[in-house]
Protein backbone atom coordinates (compact mmCIF):
# COMPACT_ATOMS: atom_id res chain seq x y z
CA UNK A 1 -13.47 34.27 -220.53
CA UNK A 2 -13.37 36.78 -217.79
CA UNK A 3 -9.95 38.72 -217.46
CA UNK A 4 -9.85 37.06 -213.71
CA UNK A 5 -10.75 33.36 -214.72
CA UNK A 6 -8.39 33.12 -217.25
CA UNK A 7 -5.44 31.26 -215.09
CA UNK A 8 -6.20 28.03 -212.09
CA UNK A 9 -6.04 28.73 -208.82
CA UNK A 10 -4.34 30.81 -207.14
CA UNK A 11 -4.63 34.20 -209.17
CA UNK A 12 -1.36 35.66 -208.28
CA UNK A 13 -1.35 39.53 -207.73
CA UNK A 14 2.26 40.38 -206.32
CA UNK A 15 4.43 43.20 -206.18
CA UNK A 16 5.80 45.97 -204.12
CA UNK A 17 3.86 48.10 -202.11
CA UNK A 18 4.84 51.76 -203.53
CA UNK A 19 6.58 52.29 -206.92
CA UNK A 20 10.04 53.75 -205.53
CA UNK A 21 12.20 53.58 -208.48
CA UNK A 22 12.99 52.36 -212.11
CA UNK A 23 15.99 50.40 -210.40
CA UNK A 24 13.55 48.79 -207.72
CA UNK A 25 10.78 47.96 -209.57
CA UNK A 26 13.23 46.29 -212.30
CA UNK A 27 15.18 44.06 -209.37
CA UNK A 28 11.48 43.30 -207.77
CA UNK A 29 10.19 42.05 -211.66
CA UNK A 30 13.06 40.20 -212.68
CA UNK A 31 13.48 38.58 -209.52
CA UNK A 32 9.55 36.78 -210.11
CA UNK A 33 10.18 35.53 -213.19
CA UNK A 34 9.47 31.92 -213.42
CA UNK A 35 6.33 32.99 -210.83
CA UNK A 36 2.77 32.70 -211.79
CA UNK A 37 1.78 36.09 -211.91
CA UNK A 38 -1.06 37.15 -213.51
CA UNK A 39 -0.72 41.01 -212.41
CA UNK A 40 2.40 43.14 -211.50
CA UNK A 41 1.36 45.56 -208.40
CA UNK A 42 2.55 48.80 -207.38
CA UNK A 43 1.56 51.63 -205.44
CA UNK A 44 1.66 54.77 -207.79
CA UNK A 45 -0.38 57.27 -205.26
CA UNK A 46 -0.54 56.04 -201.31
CA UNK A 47 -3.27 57.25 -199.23
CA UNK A 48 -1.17 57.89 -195.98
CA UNK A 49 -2.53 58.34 -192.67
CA UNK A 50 -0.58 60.79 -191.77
CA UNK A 51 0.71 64.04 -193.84
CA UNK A 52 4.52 64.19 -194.37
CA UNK A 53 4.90 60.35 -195.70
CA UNK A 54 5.69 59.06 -198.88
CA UNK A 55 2.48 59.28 -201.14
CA UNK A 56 3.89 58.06 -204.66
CA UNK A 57 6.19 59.11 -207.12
CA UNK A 58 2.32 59.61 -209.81
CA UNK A 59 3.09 59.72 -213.25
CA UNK A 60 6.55 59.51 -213.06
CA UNK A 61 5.98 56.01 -211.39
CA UNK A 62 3.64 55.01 -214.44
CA UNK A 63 6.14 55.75 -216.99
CA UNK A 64 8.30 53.34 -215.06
CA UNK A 65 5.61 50.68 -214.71
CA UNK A 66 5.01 50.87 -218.46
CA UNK A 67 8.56 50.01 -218.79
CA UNK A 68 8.25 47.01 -216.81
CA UNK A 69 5.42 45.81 -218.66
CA UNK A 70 7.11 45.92 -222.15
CA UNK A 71 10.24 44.33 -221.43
CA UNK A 72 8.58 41.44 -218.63
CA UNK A 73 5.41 41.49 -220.65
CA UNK A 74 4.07 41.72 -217.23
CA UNK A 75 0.25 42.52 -216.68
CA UNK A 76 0.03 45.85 -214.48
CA UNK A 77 -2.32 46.79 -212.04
CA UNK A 78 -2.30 50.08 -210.07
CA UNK A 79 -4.66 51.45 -206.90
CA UNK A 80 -6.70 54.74 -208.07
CA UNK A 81 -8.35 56.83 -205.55
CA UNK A 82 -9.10 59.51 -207.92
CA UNK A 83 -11.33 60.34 -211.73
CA UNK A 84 -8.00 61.72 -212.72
CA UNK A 85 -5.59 58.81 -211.58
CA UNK A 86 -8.22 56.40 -214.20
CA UNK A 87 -7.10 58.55 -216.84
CA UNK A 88 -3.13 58.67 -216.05
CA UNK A 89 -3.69 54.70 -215.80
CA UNK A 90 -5.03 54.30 -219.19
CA UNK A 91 -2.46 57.06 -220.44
CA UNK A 92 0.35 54.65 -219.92
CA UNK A 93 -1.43 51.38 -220.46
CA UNK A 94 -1.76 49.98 -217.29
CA UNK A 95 -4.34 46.79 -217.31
CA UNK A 96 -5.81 46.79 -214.40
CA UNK A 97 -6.82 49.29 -211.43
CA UNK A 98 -8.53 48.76 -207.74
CA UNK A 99 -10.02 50.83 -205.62
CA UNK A 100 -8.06 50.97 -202.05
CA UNK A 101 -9.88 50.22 -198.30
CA UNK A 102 -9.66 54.29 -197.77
CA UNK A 103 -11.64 54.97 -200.91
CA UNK A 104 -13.80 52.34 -200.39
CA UNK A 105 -15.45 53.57 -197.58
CA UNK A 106 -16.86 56.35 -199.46
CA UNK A 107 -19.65 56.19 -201.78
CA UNK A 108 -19.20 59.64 -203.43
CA UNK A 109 -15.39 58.76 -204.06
CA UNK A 110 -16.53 55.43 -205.52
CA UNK A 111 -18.64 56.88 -207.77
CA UNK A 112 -16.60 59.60 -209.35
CA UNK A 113 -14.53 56.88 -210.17
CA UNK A 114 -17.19 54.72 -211.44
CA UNK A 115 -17.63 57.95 -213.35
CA UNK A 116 -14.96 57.88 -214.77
CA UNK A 117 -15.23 54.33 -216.03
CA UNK A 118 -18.11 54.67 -218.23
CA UNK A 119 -17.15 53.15 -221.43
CA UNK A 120 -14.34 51.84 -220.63
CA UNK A 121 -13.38 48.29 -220.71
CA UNK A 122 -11.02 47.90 -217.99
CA UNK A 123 -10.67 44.92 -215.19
CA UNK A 124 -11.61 46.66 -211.51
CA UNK A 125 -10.83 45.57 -208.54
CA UNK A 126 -12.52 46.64 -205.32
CA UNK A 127 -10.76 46.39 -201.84
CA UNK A 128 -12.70 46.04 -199.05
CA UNK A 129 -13.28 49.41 -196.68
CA UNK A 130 -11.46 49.59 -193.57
CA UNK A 131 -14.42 49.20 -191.67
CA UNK A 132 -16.13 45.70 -191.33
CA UNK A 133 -19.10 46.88 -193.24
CA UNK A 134 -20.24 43.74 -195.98
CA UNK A 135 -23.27 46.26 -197.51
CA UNK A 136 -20.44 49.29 -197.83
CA UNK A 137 -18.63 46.88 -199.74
CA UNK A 138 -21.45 45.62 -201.51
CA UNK A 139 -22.20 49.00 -202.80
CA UNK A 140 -18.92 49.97 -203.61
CA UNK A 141 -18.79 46.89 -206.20
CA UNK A 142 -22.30 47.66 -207.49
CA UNK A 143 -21.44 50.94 -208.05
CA UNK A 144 -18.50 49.42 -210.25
CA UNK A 145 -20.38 47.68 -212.03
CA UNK A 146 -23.22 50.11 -212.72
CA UNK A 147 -20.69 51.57 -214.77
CA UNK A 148 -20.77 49.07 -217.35
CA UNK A 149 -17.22 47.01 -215.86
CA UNK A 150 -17.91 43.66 -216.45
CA UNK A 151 -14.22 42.40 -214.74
CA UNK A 152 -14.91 43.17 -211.15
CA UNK A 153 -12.94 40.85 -208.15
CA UNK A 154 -12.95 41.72 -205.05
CA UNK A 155 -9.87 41.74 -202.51
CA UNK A 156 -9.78 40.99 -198.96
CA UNK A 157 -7.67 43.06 -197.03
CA UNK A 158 -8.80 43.00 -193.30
CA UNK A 159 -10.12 45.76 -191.28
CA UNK A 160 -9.53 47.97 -188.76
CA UNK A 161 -9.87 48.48 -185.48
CA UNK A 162 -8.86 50.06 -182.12
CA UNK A 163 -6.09 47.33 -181.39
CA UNK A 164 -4.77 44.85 -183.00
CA UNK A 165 -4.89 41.31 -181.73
CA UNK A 166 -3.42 38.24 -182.99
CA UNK A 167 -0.64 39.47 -183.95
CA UNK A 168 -2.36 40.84 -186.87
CA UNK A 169 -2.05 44.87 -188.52
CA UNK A 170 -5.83 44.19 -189.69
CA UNK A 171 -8.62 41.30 -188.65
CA UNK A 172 -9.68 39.30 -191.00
CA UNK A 173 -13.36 38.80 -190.10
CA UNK A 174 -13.23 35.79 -192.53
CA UNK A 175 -17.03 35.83 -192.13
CA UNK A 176 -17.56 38.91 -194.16
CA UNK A 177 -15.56 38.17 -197.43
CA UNK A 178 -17.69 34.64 -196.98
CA UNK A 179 -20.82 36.57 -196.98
CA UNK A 180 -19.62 38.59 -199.54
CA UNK A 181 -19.67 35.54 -201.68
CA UNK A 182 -22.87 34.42 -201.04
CA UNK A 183 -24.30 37.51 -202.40
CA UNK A 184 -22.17 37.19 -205.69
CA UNK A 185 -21.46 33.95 -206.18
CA UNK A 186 -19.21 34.70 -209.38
CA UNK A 187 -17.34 37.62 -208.16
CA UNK A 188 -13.51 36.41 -207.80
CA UNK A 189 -12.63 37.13 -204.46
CA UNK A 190 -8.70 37.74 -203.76
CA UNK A 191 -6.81 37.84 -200.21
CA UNK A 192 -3.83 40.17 -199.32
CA UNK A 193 -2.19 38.84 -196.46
CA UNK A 194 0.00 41.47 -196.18
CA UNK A 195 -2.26 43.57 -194.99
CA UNK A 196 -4.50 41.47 -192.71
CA UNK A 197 -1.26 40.63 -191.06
CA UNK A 198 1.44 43.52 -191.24
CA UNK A 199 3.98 41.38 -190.92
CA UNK A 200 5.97 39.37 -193.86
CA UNK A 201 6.82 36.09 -191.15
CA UNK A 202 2.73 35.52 -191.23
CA UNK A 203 1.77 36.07 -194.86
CA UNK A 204 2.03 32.38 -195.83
CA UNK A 205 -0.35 31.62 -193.07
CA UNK A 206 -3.10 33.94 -194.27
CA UNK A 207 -2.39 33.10 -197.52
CA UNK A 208 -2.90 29.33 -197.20
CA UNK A 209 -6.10 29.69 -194.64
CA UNK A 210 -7.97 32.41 -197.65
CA UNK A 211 -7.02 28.85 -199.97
CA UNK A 212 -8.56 26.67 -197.66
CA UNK A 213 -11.77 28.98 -197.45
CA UNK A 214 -12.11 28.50 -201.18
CA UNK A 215 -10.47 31.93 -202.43
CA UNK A 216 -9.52 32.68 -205.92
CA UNK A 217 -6.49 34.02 -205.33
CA UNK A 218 -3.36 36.25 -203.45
CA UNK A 219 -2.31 39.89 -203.77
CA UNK A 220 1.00 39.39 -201.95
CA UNK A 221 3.54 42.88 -201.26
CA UNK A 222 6.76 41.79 -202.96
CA UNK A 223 10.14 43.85 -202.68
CA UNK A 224 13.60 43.49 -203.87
CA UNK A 225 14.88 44.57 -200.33
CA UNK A 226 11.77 45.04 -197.83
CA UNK A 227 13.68 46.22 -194.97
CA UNK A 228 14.46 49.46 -197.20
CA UNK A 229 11.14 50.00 -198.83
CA UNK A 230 9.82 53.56 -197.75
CA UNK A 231 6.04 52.25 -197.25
CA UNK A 232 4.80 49.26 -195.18
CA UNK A 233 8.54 47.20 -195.15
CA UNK A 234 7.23 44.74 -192.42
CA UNK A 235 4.82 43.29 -194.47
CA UNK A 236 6.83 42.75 -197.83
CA UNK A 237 8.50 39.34 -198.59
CA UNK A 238 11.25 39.32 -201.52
CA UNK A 239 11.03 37.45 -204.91
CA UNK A 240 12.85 34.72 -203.85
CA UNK A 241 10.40 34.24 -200.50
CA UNK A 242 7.70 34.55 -202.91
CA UNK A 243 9.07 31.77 -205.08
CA UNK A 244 9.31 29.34 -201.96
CA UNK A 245 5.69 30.39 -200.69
CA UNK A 246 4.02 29.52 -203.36
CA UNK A 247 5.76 26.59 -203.99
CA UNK A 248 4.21 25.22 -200.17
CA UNK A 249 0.46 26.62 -200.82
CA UNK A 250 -1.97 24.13 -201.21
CA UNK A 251 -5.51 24.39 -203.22
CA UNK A 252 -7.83 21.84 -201.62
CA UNK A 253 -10.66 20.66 -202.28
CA UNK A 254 -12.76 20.79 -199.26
CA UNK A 255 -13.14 24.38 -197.74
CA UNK A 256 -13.73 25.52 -193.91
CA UNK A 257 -17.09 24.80 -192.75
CA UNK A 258 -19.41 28.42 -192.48
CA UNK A 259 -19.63 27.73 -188.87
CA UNK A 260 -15.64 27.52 -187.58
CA UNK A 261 -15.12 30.71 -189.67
CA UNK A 262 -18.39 32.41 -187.47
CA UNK A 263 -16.87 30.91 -184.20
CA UNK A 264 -13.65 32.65 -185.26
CA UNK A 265 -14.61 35.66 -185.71
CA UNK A 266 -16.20 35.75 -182.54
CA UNK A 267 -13.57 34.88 -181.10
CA UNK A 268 -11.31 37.44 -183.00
CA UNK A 269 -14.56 40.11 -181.73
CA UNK A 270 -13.44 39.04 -178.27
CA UNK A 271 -10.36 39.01 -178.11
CA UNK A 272 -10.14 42.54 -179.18
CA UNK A 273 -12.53 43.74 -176.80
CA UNK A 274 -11.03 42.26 -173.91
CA UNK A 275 -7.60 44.16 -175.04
CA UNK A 276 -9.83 47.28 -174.56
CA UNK A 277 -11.02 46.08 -171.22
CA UNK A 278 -6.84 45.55 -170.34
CA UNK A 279 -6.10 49.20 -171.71
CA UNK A 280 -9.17 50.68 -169.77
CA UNK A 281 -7.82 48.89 -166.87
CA UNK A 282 -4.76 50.16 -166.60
CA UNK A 283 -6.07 53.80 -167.38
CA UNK A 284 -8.65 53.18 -164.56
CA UNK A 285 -5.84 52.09 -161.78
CA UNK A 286 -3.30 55.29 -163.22
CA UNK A 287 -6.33 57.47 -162.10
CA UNK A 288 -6.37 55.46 -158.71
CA UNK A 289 -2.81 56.48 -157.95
CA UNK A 290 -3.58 60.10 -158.91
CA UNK A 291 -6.74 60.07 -156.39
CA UNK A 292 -4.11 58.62 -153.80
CA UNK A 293 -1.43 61.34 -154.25
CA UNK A 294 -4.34 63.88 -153.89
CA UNK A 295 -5.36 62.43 -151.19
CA UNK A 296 -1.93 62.32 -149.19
CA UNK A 297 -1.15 65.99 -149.77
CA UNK A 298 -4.79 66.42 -148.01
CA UNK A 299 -4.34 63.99 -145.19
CA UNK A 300 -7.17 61.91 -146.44
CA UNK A 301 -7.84 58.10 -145.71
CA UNK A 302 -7.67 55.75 -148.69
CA UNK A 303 -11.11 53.91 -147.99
CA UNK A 304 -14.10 56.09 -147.85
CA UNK A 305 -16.69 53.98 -146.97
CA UNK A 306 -19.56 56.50 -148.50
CA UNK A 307 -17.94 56.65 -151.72
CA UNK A 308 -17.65 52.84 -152.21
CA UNK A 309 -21.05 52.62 -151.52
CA UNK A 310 -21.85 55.39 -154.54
CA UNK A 311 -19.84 53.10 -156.63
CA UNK A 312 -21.32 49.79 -156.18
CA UNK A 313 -24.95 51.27 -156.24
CA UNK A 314 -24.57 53.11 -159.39
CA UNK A 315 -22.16 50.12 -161.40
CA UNK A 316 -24.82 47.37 -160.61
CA UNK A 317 -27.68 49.39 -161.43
CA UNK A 318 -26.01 50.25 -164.72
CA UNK A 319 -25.17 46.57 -165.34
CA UNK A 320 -28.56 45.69 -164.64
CA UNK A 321 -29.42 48.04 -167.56
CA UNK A 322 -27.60 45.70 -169.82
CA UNK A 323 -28.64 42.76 -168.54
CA UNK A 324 -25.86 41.62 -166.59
CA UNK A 325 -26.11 39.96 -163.04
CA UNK A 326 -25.92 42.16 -160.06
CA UNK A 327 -23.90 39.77 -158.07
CA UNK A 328 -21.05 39.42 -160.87
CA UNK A 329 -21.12 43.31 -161.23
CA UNK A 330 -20.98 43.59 -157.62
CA UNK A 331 -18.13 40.91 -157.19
CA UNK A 332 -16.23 42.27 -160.44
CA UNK A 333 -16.22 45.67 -158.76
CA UNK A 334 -15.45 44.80 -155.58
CA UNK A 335 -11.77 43.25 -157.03
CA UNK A 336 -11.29 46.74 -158.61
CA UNK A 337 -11.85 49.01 -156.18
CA UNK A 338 -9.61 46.38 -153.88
CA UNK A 339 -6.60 46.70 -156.32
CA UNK A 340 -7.66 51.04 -156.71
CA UNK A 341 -7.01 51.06 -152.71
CA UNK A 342 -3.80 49.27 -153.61
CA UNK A 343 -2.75 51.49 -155.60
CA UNK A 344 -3.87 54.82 -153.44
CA UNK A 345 -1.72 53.06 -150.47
CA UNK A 346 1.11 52.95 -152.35
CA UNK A 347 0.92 56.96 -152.84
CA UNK A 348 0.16 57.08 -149.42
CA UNK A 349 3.69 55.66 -148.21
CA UNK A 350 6.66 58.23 -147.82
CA UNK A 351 9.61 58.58 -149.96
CA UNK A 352 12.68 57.12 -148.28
């Protein structure tokens, strides 16, 4: 039996987000006993963002790991981004690695890894990229299991984009992990709410809806004391929240139907965009009240009849370029440069 299908639904994959000490990861462990966990997570090297965060504690953090795995008898998986992190991994006899969303997204990273695997008979699992890209994905798995890895899951972990909506750190774009699979219709596929939602109040949410749309199981971010942990603390519930959530989560029977997850994520699409239209809103009136400071200091009229013209002619001729309506261009534009003269006016009137 496959190393994923060997416990009913919901796989549990829980655990703290980084690896911050002996002391931490011993509270965090004995606090899930009497959970069903299948794998004990951690964080051993963290792909920041940024330079100058935490990144790991490395091999020091596996020593502790295989600690917790001999006294718990706890199943350990571990995130590798790098040929060399596969062979610390298997140094300390960790069970099970996965590929992060930042490694993901590059094939040549993948496949040193994949590399790396040859011959070896270790589970794998592959997090999706931080783009919404269902072929990079795709590949990234394949590439997996060119290598000869016959445990491959997948795990859902949102994506990313320009700003968030919904109250969510990434969207979940449920479509994608549902087209995922239809092309392999074996591959486990896991969610992590954590990270779709970036905040521990709205994990059991997530997790329950990736139930409902037929997942296999939950990688969940699990610390002793989340408001102290040094990497992602809004996200991470405790053991004994972890106890009570998955004593509420349901496995039923009857999944979403294909076409409310595809209205969704439209409506997830849109929603984002129209934050962008907000944000380029306000940007566009800031540079209003610039113009009308400008044009103060020079003694200059708000209105300028020639230039509103300019404006009108060249927006609907653009929008008729992509196939939008001259009259709702015209009408749309016509509000906007109402509330720009607003704005200018405002600059225009003295200081008292």
């Amino acid at each position: 039996m496959s190393f994923f299908h060997q416990a009913p639904k919901p796989y549990l994959i829980a655990g703290p987000c980084s690896a911050e000490s002996l002391e931490q990861l011993w509270q965090t462990a004995e606090g899930m006993k009497g959970l069903p966990l299948q794998l004990f997570r951690a964080g051993v090297w963290k792909p920041r963002t940024r330079p100058g965060s935490f990144e790991g504690k490395g091999e020091e953090a596996l020593a502790w790991l295989q600690q917790i795995k001999q006294h718990f008898g706890y199943k350990i998986a571990i995130e590798v981004a790098e040929a060399e992190h596969v062979a610390l991994a298997l140094k300390y006899g960790i069970d099970c690695l996965w590929i992060g969303a930042r490694t993901a997204v590059n094939p040549f990273q993948v496949q040193h890894i994949a590399d790396a695997l040859k011959g070896i008979a270790i589970p794998i699992m592959v997090k999706n990229p931080v783009n919404p890209d269902v072929d990079l994905w795709q590949g990234a798995i394949e590439r997996i299991m060119a290598a000869g890895i016959t445990d491959v899951a997948a795990v859902h972990r949102g994506f990313s984009t320009y700003k968030s909506s919904n109250n969510f750190r990434n969207q979940p774009n449920w479509i994608i992990p549902i087209e995922l699979r239809r092309r392999f219709a074996q591959l486990p596929i896991f969610c992590d709410p954590s990270h779709i939602t970036g905040q521990a109040a709205l994990v059991g949410q997530v997790a329950q809806k990736a139930l409902d749309i037929g997942f296999d199981g939950l990688m969940i971010e699990t610390h002793c004391q989340p408001k102290e942990a040094w990497t992602d603390a809004a996200q991470q519930i405790t053991p004994q929240e972890l106890h009570a959530l998955m004593a509420q989560l349901e496995v039923r029977k009857t999944s979403v139907p294909t076409h409310n997850l595809v209205l969704e994520d439209l409506r997830q699409t849109a929603d984002n965009i129209d934050a962008e239209i907000i944000d380029l809103l306000a940007k566009r009136m800031e540079i209003s009240a610039q113009m009308g400071a400008i044009k103060r200091q020079n003694n200059l009229t708000a209105y300028q009849p020639e230039r509103w013209r300019e404006i009108l002619d060249t927006r609907c001729q653009q929008g008729h370029l992509q196939a939008l309506d001259k009259q709702y261009i015209a009408a749309l534009w016509q509000i906007i440069h109402d509330e720009s003269i607003k704005k200018q006016l405002e600059q225009a009137v003295p200081n008292k």
